[in-house]
Protein backbone atom coordinates (compact mmCIF):
# COMPACT_ATOMS: atom_id res chain seq x y z
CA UNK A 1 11.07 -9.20 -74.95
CA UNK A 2 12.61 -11.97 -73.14
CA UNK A 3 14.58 -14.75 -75.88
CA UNK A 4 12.96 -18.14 -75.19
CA UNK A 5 16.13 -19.48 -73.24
CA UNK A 6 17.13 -20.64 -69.80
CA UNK A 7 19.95 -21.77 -68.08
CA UNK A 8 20.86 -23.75 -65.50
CA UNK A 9 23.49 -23.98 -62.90
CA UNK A 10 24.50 -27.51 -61.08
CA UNK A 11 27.55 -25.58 -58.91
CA UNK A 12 29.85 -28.12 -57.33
CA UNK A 13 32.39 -28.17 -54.63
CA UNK A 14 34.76 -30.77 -53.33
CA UNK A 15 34.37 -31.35 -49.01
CA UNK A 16 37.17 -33.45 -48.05
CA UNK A 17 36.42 -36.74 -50.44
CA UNK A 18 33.22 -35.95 -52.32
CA UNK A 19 31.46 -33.97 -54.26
CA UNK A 20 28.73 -31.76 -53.11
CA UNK A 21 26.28 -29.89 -55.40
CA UNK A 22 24.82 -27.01 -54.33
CA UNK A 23 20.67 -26.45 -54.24
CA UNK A 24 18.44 -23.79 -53.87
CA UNK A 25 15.27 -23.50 -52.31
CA UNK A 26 12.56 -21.12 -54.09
CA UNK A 27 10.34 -18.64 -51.99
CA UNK A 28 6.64 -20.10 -51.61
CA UNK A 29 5.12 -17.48 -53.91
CA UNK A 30 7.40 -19.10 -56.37
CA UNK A 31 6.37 -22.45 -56.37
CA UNK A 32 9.20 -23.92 -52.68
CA UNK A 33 11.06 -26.57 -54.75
CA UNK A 34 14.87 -26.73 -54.84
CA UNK A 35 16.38 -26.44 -58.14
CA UNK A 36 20.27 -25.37 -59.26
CA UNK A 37 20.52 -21.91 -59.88
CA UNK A 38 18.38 -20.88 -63.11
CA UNK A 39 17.71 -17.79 -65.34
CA UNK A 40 17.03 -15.98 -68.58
CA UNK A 41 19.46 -15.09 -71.57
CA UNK A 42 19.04 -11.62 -71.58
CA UNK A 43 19.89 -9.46 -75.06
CA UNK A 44 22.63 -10.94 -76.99
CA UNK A 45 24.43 -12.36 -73.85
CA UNK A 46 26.01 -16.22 -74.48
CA UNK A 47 24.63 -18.97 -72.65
CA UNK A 48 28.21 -19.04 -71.22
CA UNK A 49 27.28 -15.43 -70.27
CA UNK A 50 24.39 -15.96 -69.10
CA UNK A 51 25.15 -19.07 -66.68
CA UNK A 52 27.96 -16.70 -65.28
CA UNK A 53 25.64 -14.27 -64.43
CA UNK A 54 22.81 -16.02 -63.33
CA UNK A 55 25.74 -18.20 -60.68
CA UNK A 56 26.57 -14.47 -59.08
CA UNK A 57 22.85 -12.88 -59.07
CA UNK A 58 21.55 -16.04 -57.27
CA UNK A 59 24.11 -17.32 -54.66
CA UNK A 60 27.24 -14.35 -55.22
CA UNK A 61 29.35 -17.32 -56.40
CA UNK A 62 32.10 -16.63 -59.32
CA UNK A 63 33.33 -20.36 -59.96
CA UNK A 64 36.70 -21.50 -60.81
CA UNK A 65 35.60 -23.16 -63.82
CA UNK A 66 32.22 -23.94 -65.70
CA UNK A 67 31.47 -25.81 -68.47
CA UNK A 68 28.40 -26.48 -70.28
CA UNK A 69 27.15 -30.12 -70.49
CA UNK A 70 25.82 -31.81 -73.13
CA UNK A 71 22.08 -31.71 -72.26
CA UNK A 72 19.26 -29.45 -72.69
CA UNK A 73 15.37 -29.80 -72.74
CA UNK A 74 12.36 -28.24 -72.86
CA UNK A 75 9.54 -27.24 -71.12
CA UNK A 76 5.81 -25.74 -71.85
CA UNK A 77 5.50 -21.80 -71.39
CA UNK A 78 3.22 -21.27 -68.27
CA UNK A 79 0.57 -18.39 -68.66
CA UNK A 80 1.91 -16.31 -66.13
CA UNK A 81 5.28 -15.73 -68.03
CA UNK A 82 3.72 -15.29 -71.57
CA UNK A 83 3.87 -11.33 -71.55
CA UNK A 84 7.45 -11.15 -71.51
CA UNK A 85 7.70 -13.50 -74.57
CA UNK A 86 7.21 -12.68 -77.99
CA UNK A 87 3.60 -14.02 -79.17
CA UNK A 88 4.35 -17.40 -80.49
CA UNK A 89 6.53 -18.62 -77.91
CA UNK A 90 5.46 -22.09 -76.53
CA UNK A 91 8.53 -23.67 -74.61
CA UNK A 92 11.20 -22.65 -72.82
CA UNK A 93 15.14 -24.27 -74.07
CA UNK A 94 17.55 -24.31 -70.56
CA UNK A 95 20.92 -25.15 -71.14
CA UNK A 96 22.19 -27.29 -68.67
CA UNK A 97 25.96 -26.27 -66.45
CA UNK A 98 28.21 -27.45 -64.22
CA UNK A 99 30.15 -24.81 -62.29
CA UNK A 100 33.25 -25.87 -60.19
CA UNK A 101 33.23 -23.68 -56.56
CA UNK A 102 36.64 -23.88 -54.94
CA UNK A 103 36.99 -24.24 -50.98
CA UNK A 104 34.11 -24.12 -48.71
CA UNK A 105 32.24 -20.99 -50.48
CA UNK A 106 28.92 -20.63 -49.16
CA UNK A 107 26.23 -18.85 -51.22
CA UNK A 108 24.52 -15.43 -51.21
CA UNK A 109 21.14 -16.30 -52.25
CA UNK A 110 18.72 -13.70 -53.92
CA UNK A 111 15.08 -12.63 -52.92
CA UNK A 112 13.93 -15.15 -55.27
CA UNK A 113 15.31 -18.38 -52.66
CA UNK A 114 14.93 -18.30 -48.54
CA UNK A 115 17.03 -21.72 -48.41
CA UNK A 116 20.29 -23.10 -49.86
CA UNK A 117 22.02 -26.85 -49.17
CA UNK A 118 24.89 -28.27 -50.21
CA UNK A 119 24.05 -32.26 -50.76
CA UNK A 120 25.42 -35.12 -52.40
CA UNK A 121 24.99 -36.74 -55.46
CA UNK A 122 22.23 -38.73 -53.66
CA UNK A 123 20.42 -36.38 -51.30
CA UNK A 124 20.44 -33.64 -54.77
CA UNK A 125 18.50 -36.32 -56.47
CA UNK A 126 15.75 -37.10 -53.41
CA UNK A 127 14.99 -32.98 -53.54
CA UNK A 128 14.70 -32.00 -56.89
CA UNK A 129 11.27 -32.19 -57.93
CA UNK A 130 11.26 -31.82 -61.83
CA UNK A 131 12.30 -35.05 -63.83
CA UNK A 132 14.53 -32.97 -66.50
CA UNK A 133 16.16 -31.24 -63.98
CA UNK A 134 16.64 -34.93 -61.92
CA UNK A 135 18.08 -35.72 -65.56
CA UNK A 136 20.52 -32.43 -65.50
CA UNK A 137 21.69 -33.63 -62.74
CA UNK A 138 22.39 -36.78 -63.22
CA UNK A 139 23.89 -35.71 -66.60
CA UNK A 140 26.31 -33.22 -64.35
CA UNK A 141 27.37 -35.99 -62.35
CA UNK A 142 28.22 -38.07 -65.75
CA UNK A 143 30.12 -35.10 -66.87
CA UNK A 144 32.10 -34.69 -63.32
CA UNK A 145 33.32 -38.94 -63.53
CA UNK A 146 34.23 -38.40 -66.53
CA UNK A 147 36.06 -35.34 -66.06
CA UNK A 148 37.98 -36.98 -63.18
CA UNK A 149 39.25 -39.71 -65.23
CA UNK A 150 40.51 -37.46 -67.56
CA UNK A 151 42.76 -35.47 -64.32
């Protein structure tokens, strides 16, 4: 059975003066929003682990750095997904990173995306569709000032 945990991915890459964040686009069948990169813990993996994985499965990117921010929500179990969860489960926990992509790396996207775009700060925001992951997002680009003050 699948553990009741997500992650997800806000990668990041500098282009000249600003940062870009990286989206992708899901196949039709799967619902055509754009989202980071997202997945499953699987066994007794980390969510460190599991970001790391999920980052190279979905776009072939191994980032320079990634941290994990300080935000996480929930979200209800749809029906479709409930045989892979023990009986019981209700929501879904995804744990919320920011992955730093060096140079001009473009992605390798899965089967499970047909598009990919790297946008700014502001253009990210105007395609996500889901308010928590609008609020990832935004908490990604928190973490990013702040980490640049710190440099």
């Amino acid at each position: 059975m699948r553990q009741p945990f997500q992650v997800l991915i806000h990668p990041v890459r500098i282009d000249g003066t600003k940062w870009e964040y990286l989206l992708l686009r899901r196949i039709a069948s799967r619902g055509g929003f754009w989202q980071g990169i997202t997945g499953g813990v699987e066994g007794d993996e980390s969510f460190m682990e599991a970001a790391t994985r999920e980052l190279f499965e979905e776009a072939g990117i191994v980032p320079s750095k990634i941290e994990q921010i300080e935000y996480s929500y929930s979200f209800p179990m749809q029906d479709e997904w409930r045989s892979i969860y023990d009986a019981g489960v209700e929501n879904i926990v995804e744990h919320v990173f920011i992955a730093f992509v060096d140079g001009q790396k473009e992605p390798t996207i899965s089967w499970e995306h047909d598009k990919w775009n790297w946008c700014s700060y502001n253009q990210a925001l105007e395609l996500l569709t889901w308010p928590n992951n609008i609020e990832a997002l935004k908490c990604c680009d928190s973490f990013l000032r702040a980490w640049l003050d710190i440099r």
